[in-house]
Protein backbone atom coordinates (compact mmCIF):
# COMPACT_ATOMS: atom_id res chain seq x y z
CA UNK A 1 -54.29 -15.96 -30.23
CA UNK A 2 -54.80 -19.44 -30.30
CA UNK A 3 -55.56 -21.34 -27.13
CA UNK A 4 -54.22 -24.91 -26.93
CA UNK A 5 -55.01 -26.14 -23.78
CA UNK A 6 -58.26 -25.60 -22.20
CA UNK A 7 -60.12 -27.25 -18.89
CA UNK A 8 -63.49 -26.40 -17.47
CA UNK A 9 -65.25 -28.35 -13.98
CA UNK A 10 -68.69 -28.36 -13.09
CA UNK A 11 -70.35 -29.77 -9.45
CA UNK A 12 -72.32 -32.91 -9.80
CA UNK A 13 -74.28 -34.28 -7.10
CA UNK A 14 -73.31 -38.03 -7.85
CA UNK A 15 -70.22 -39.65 -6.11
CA UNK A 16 -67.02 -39.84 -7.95
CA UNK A 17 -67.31 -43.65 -8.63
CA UNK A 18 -70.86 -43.00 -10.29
CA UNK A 19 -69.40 -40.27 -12.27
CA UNK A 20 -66.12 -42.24 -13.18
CA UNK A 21 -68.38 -45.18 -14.75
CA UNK A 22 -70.19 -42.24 -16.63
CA UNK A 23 -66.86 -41.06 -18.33
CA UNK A 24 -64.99 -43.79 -18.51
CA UNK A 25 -67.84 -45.35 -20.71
CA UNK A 26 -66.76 -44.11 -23.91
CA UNK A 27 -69.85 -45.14 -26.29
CA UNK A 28 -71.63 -42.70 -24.23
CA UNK A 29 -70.01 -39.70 -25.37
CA UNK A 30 -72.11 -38.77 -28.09
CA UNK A 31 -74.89 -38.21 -25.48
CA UNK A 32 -73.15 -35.40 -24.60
CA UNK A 33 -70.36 -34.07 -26.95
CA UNK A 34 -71.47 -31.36 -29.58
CA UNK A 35 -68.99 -32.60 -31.92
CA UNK A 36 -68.52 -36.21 -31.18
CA UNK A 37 -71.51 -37.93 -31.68
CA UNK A 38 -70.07 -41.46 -31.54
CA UNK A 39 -67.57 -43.70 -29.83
CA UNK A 40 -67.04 -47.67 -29.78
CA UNK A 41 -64.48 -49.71 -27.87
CA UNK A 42 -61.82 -51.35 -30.43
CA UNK A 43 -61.92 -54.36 -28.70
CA UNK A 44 -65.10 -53.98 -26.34
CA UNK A 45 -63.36 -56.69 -24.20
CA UNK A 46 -60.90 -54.23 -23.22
CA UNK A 47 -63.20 -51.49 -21.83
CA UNK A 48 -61.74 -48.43 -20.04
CA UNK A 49 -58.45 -49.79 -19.18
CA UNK A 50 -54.69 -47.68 -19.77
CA UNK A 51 -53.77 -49.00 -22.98
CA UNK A 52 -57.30 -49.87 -24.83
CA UNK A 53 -58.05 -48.39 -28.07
CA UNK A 54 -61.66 -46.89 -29.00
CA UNK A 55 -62.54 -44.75 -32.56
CA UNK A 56 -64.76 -41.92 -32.54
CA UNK A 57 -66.69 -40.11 -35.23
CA UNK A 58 -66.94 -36.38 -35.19
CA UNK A 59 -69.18 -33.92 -37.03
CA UNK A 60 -69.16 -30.21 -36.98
CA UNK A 61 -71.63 -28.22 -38.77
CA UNK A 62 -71.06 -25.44 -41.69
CA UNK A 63 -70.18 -22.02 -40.16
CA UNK A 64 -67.63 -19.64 -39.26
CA UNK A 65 -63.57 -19.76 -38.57
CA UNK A 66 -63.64 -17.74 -35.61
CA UNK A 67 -60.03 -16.18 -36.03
CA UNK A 68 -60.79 -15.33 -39.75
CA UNK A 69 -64.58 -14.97 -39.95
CA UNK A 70 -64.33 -17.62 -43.34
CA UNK A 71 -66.97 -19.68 -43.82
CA UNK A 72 -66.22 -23.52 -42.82
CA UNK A 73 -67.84 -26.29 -44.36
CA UNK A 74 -69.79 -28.96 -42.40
CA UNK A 75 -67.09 -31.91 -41.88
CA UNK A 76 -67.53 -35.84 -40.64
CA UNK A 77 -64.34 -37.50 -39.65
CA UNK A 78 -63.14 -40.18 -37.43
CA UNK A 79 -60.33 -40.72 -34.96
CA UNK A 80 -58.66 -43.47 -32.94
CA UNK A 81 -57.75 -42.82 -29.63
CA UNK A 82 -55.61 -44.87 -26.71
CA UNK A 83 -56.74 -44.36 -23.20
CA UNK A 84 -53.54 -43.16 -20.90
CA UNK A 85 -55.21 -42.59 -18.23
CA UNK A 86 -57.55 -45.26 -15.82
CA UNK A 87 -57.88 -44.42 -12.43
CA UNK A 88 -61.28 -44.97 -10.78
CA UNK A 89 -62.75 -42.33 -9.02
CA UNK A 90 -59.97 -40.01 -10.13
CA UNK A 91 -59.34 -39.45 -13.57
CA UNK A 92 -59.68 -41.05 -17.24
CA UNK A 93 -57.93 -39.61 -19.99
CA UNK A 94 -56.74 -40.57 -23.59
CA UNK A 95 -55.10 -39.58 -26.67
CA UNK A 96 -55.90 -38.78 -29.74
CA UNK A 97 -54.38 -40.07 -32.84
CA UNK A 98 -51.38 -41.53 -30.93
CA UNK A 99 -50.20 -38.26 -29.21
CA UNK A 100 -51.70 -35.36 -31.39
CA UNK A 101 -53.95 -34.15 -28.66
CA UNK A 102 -55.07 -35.36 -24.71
CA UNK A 103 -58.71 -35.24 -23.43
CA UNK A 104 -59.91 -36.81 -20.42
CA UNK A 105 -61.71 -36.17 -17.27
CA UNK A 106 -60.38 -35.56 -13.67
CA UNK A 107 -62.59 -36.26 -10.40
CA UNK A 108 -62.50 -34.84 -7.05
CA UNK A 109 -65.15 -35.39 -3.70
CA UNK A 110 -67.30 -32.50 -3.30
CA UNK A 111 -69.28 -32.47 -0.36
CA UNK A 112 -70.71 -35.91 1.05
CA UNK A 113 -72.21 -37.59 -2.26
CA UNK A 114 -71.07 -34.57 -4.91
CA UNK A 115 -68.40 -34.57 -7.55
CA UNK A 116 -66.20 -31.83 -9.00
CA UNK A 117 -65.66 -33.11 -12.62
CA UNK A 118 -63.05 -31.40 -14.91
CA UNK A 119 -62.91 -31.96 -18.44
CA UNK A 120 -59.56 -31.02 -19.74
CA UNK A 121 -58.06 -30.29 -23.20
CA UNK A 122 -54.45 -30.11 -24.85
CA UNK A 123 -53.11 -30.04 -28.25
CA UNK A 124 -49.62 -31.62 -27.87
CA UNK A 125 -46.48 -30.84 -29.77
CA UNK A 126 -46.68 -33.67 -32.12
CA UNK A 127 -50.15 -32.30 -33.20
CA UNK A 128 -49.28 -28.89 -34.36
CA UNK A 129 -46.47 -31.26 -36.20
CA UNK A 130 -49.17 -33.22 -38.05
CA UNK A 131 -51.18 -30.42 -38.78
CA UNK A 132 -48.57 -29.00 -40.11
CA UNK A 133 -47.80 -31.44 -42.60
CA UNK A 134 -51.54 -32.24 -43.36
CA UNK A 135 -52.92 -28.76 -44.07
CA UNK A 136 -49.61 -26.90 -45.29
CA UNK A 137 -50.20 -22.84 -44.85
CA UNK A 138 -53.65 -23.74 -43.56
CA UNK A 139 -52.44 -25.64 -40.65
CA UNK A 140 -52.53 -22.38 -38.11
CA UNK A 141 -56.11 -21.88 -39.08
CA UNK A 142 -57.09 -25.40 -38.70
CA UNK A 143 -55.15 -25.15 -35.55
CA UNK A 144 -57.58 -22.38 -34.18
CA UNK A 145 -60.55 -23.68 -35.42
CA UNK A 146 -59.96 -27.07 -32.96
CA UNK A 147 -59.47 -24.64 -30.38
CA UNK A 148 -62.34 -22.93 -30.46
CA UNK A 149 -64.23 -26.16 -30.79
CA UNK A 150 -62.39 -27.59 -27.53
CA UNK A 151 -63.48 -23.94 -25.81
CA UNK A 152 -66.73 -23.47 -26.51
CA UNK A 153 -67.57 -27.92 -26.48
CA UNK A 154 -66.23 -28.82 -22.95
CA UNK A 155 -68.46 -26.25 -21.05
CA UNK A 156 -71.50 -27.65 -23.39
CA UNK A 157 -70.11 -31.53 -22.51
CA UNK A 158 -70.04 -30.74 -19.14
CA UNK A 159 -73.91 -29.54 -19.10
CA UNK A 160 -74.53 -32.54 -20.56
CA UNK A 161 -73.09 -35.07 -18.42
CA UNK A 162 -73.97 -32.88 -15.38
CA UNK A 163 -77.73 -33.50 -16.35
CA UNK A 164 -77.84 -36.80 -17.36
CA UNK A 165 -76.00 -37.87 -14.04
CA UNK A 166 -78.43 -35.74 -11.98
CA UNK A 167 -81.58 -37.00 -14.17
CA UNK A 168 -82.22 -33.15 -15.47
């Protein structure tokens, strides 16, 4: 079965404003991403604001479709997104590919100076539409395949983040 929507959290010992200007920095996302390994600001003037546009360039290696053990080859693509979501200290999210899928990051206090970040993951209604029409009768397994990138990434972006805020 194919999971679309997915959200992991992870305690970081940095305060919710210092973890918000992490996240909400886009170009830093290939730090930590498996699959995105770049991100740039449309118009840099706009920064992380609801409404501001940034493209990202993703890369997944050859390997296997989890759901039907075929081999998948290595892929490079790139996306636009739109930021929906600015709130300091609370959450930044965005879209991807005006409404095919959400990402984004909510924030919580933890203790005196700690965070609990949660990265969270949906593929939306006009997505599955899109895939659809893109990739015909393959659009299911394409489907799946995003999934289990989203499943197995977050907990991986979260590690990553969680270390670079804490200097590990």
């Amino acid at each position: 079965m194919t999971i679309l929507e997915f959200s992991d959290s992870v305690l970081i010992e940095r305060t919710p404003g210092e973890v918000y200007a992490m996240v909400s920095d886009v170009t830093r996302m290939g730090e930590w991403s498996p699959i995105c390994k770049a991100c740039w600001w449309d118009d840099p003037a706009a920064g992380a604001t609801a409404g501001a546009w940034f493209t990202g360039r993703n890369e997944t290696p050859e390997g296997r479709n989890g759901a039907t053990g075929e081999v998948v080859p290595a892929r490079t693509w790139e996306t636009r997104s739109q930021v929906v979501v600015a709130e300091p200290d609370r959450e930044f999210a965005w879209q991807v590919n005006d409404g095919w899928v959400r990402w984004g990051f909510r924030l919580e206090p933890a203790g005196e100076n700690g965070t609990r970040l949660t990265q969270h993951w949906r593929f939306l209604p006009k997505g599955i539409a899109g895939f659809g029409e893109r990739f015909g009768e393959h659009a299911q397994d394409q489907i799946a395949l995003r999934s289990d990138h989203a499943t197995s990434g977050i907990p991986v972006t979260l590690a990553a983040i969680k270390a670079s805020a804490e200097g590990n």
